[in-house]
Protein backbone atom coordinates (compact mmCIF):
# COMPACT_ATOMS: atom_id res chain seq x y z
CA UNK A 1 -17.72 -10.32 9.00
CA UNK A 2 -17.70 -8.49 7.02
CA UNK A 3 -14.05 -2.95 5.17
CA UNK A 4 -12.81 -0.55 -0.13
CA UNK A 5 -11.57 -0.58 3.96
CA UNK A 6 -8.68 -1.24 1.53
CA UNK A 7 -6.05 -2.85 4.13
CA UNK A 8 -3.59 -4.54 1.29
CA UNK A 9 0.02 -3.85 1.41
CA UNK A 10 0.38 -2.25 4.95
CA UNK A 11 4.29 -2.60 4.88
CA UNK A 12 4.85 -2.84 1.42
CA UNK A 13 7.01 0.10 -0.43
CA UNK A 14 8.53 0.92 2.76
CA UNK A 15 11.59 3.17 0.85
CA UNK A 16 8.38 5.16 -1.04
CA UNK A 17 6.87 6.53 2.24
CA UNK A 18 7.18 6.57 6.15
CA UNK A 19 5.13 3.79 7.89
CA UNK A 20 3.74 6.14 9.74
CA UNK A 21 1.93 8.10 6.82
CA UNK A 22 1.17 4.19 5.46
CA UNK A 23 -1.04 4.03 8.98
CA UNK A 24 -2.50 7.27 8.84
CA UNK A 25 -4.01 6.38 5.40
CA UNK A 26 -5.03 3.43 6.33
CA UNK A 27 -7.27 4.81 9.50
CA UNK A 28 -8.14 7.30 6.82
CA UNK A 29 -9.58 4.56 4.59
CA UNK A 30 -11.53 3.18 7.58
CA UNK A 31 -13.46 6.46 8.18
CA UNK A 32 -13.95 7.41 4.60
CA UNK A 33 -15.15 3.62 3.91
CA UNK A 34 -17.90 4.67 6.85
CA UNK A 35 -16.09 1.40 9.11
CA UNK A 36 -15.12 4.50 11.24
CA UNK A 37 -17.64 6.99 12.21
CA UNK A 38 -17.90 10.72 13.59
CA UNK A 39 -17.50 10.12 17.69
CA UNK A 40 -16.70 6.85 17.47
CA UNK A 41 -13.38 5.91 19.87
CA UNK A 42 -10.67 4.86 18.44
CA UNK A 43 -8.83 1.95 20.59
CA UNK A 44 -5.24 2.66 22.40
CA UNK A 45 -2.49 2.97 20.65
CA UNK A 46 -1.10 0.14 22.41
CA UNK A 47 -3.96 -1.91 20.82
CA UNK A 48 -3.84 -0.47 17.51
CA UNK A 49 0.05 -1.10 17.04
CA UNK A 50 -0.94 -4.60 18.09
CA UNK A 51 -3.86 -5.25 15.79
CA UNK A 52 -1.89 -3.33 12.88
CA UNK A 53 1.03 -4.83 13.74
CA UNK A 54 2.95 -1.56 14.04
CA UNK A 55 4.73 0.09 16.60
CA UNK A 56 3.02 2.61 19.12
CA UNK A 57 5.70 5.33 17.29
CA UNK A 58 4.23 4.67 14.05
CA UNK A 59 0.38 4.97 15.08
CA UNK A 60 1.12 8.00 17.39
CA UNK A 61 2.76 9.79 14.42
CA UNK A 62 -0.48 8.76 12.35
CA UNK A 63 -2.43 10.26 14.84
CA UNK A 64 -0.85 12.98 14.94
CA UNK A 65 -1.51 13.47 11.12
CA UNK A 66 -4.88 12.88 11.01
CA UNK A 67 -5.47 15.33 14.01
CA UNK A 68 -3.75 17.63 11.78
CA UNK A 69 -6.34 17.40 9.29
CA UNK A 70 -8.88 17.68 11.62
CA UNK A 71 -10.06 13.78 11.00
CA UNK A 72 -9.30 12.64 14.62
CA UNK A 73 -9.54 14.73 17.79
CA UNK A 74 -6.55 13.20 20.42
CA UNK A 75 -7.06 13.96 24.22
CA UNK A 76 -4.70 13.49 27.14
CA UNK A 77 -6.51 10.82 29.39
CA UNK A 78 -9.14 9.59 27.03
CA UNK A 79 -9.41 8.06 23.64
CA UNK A 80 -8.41 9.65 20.27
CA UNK A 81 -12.17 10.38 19.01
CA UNK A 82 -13.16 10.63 15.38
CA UNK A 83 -14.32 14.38 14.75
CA UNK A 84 -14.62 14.33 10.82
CA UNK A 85 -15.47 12.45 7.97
CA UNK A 86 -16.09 14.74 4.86
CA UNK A 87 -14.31 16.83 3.03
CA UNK A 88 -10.45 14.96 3.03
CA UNK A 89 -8.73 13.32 0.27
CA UNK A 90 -9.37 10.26 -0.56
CA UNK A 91 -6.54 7.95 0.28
CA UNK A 92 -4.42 5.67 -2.22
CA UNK A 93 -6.56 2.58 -1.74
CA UNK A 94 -9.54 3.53 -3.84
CA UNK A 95 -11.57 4.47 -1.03
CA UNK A 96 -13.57 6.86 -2.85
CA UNK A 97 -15.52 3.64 -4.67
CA UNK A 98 -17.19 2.77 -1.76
CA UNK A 99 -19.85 4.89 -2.17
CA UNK A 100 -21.38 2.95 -5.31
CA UNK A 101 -24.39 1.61 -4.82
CA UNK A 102 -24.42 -2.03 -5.08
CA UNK A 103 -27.33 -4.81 -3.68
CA UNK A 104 -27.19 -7.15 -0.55
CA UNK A 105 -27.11 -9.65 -3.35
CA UNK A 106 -24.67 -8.52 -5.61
CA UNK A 107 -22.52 -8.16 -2.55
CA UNK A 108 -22.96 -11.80 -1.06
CA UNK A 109 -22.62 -13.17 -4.92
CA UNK A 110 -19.29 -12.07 -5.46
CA UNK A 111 -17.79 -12.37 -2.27
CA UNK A 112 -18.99 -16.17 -2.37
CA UNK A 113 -17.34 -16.21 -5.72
CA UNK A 114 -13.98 -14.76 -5.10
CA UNK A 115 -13.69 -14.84 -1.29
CA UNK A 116 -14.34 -18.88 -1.24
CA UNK A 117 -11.86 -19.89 -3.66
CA UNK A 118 -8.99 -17.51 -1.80
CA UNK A 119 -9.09 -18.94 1.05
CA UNK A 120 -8.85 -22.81 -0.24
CA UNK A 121 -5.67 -20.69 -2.05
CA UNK A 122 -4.85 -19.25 1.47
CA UNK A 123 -4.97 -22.47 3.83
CA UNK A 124 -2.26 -24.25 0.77
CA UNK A 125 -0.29 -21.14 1.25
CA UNK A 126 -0.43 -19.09 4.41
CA UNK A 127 2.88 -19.80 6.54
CA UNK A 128 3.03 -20.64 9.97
CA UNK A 129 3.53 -16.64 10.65
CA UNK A 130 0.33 -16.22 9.16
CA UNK A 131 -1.44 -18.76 11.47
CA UNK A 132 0.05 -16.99 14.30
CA UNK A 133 -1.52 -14.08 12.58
CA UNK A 134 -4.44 -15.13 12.82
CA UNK A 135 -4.51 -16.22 16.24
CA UNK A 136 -3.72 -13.13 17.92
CA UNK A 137 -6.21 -11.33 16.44
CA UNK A 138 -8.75 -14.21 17.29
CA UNK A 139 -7.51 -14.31 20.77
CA UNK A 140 -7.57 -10.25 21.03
CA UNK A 141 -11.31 -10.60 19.80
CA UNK A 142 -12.27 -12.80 22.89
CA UNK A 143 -12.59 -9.39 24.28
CA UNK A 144 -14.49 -7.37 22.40
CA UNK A 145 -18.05 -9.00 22.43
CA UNK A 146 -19.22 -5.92 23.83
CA UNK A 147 -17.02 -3.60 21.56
CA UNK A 148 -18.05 -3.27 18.01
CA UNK A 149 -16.04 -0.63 17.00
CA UNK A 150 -13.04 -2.56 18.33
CA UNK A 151 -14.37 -5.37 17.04
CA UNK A 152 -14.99 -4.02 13.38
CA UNK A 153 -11.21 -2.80 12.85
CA UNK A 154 -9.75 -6.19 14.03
CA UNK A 155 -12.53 -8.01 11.41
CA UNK A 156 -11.49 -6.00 8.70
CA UNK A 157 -7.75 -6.89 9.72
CA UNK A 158 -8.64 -10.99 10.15
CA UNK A 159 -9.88 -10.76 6.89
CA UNK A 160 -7.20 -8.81 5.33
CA UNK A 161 -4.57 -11.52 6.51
CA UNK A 162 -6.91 -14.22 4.70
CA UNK A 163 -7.23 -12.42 1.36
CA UNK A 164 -3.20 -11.73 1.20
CA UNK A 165 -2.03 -14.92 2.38
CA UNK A 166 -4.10 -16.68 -1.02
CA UNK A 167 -0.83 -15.15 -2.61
CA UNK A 168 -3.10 -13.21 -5.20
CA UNK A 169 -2.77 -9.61 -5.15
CA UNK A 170 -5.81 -8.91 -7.71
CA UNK A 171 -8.12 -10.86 -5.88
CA UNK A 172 -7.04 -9.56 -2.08
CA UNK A 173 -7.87 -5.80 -3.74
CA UNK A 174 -10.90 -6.73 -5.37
CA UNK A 175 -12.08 -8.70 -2.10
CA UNK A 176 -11.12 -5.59 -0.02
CA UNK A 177 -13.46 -3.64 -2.21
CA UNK A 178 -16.30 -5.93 -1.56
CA UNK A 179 -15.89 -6.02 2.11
CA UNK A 180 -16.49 -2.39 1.96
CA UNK A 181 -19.28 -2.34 0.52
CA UNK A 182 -22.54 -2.87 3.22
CA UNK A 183 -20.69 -1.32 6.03
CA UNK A 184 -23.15 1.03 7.18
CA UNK A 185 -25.46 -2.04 7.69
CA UNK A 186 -23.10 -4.36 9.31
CA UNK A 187 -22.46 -1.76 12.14
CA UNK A 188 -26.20 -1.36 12.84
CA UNK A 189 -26.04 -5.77 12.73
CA UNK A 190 -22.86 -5.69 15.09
CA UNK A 191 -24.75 -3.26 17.90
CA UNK A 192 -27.13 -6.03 18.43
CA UNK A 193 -27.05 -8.46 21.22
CA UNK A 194 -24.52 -11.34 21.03
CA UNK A 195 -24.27 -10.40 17.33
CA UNK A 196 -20.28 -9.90 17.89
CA UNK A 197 -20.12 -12.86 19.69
CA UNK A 198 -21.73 -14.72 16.45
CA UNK A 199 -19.10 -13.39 14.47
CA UNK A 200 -15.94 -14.19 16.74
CA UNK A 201 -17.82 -17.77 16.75
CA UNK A 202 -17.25 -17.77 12.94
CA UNK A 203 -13.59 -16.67 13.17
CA UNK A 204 -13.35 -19.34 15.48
CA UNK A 205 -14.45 -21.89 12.92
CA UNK A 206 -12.46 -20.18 10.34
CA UNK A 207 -8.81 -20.07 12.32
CA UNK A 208 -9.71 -23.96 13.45
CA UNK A 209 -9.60 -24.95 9.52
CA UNK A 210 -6.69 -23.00 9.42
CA UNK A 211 -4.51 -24.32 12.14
CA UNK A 212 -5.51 -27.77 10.92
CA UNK A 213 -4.36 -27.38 7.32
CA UNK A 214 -8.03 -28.68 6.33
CA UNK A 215 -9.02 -26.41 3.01
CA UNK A 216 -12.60 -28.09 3.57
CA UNK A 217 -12.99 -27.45 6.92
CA UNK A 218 -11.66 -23.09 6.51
CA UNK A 219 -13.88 -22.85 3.04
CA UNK A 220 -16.88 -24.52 4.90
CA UNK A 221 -16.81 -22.08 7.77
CA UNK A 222 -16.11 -19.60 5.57
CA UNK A 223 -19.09 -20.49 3.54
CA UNK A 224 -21.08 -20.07 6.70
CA UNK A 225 -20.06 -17.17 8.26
CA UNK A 226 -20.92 -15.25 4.63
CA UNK A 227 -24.38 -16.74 4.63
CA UNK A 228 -25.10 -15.74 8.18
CA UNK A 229 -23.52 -11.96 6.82
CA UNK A 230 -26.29 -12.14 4.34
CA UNK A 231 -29.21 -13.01 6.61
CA UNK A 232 -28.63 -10.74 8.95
CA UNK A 233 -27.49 -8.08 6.38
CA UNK A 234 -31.27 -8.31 4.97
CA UNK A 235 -32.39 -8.48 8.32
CA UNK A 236 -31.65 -5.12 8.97
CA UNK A 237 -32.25 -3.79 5.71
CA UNK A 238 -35.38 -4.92 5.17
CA UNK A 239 -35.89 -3.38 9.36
């Protein structure tokens, strides 16, 4: 799948800003990028500091922000809720481009473009943290088949690992952009029947090239799990 959810540089510039404001803008980027929506449930903070790779302290401070603001709504015994989506800055990440208009085809034409080449760059480069990476969040997605939301944030972070690991700034920013783009259309794909299992299918594909060091094998499933995107991108479009 298939969020800009721009996700690049999560613990970079550390001595500019405290992680925890780094996380707040980053959930920030998921609701303004429409990945996030009013009343959806966000998952634990347990969960979050492990798909983020944070700790707990960090994502309850960034909580704590965005409640602030009004953007999230935190209860004692239930799930932080999203309560707001209009009307806040736009974070750092250039959320605020997501709303251009662009085509199912533009979108599918440039991600094939960019997004196939990074990760033949990725699979030379990623190091055997990355893998590991990788894995977790694979093996945390196991669980979510009937969890889109859940789901959606730990896509957007699979992917995120992919685009940085190809070692190319540029192109990880420009691919985050493009992963935005199309999300209000993947959500209504993702609420369909065994369409998150399709997905963690692909990612299974996807980490197997990986883990194997086979650039073929990673682009090929790559290459797959984009045209399946597509199809059932249009599908709903066109619904």
């Amino acid at each position: 799948m298939d969020t800009a959810i721009n996700l690049n540089d999560l613990k970079a510039g550390l001595s500019r800003r405290p992680l925890r404001e780094q996380v707040s803008q980053r959930i920030a980027a998921m609701v303004q990028s429409g990945l996030l929506r009013e009343g959806d449930e966000l998952p634990s903070e347990r969960e979050l500091a492990t798909t983020l790779e944070v700790s707990r302290e960090s994502v309850r401070g960034a909580l704590q922000m965005l409640a602030a603001i009004g953007m999230v709504e935190i209860s004692q015994g239930s799930r932080t809720r999203v309560i707001g989506t209009i009307g806040f800055p736009l974070s750092d990440h250039g959320a605020g481009k997501t709303g251009t208009r662009r085509s199912a085809h533009e979108v599918y034409e440039a991600r094939r473009v960019v997004e196939l080449p990074t990760v033949r760059l990725a699979v030379e480069r990623i190091d055997d943290a990355g893998i590991q990476r990788l894995k977790r969040l694979v093996d945390a997605q196991r669980e979510m088949t009937d969890d889109p939301v859940r789901f959606q944030i730990s896509d957007a972070e699979f992917h995120d690992v992919i685009y940085r690991a190809g070692g190319n700034p540029l192109l990880a920013e420009f691919l985050h952009e493009m992963y935005s783009f199309g999300l209000e259309f993947r959500r209504r794909v993702l609420v369909a029947k065994g369409a998150v299992s399709l997905s963690f299918q692909d990612h299974v594909q996807i980490l197997d090239g990986f883990e194997r060091r086979d650039i073929a094998a990673a682009v090929e499933a790559m290459e797959s799990h984009l045209n399946r995107i597509h199809r059932t991108t249009l599908d709903v479009m066109n619904s």
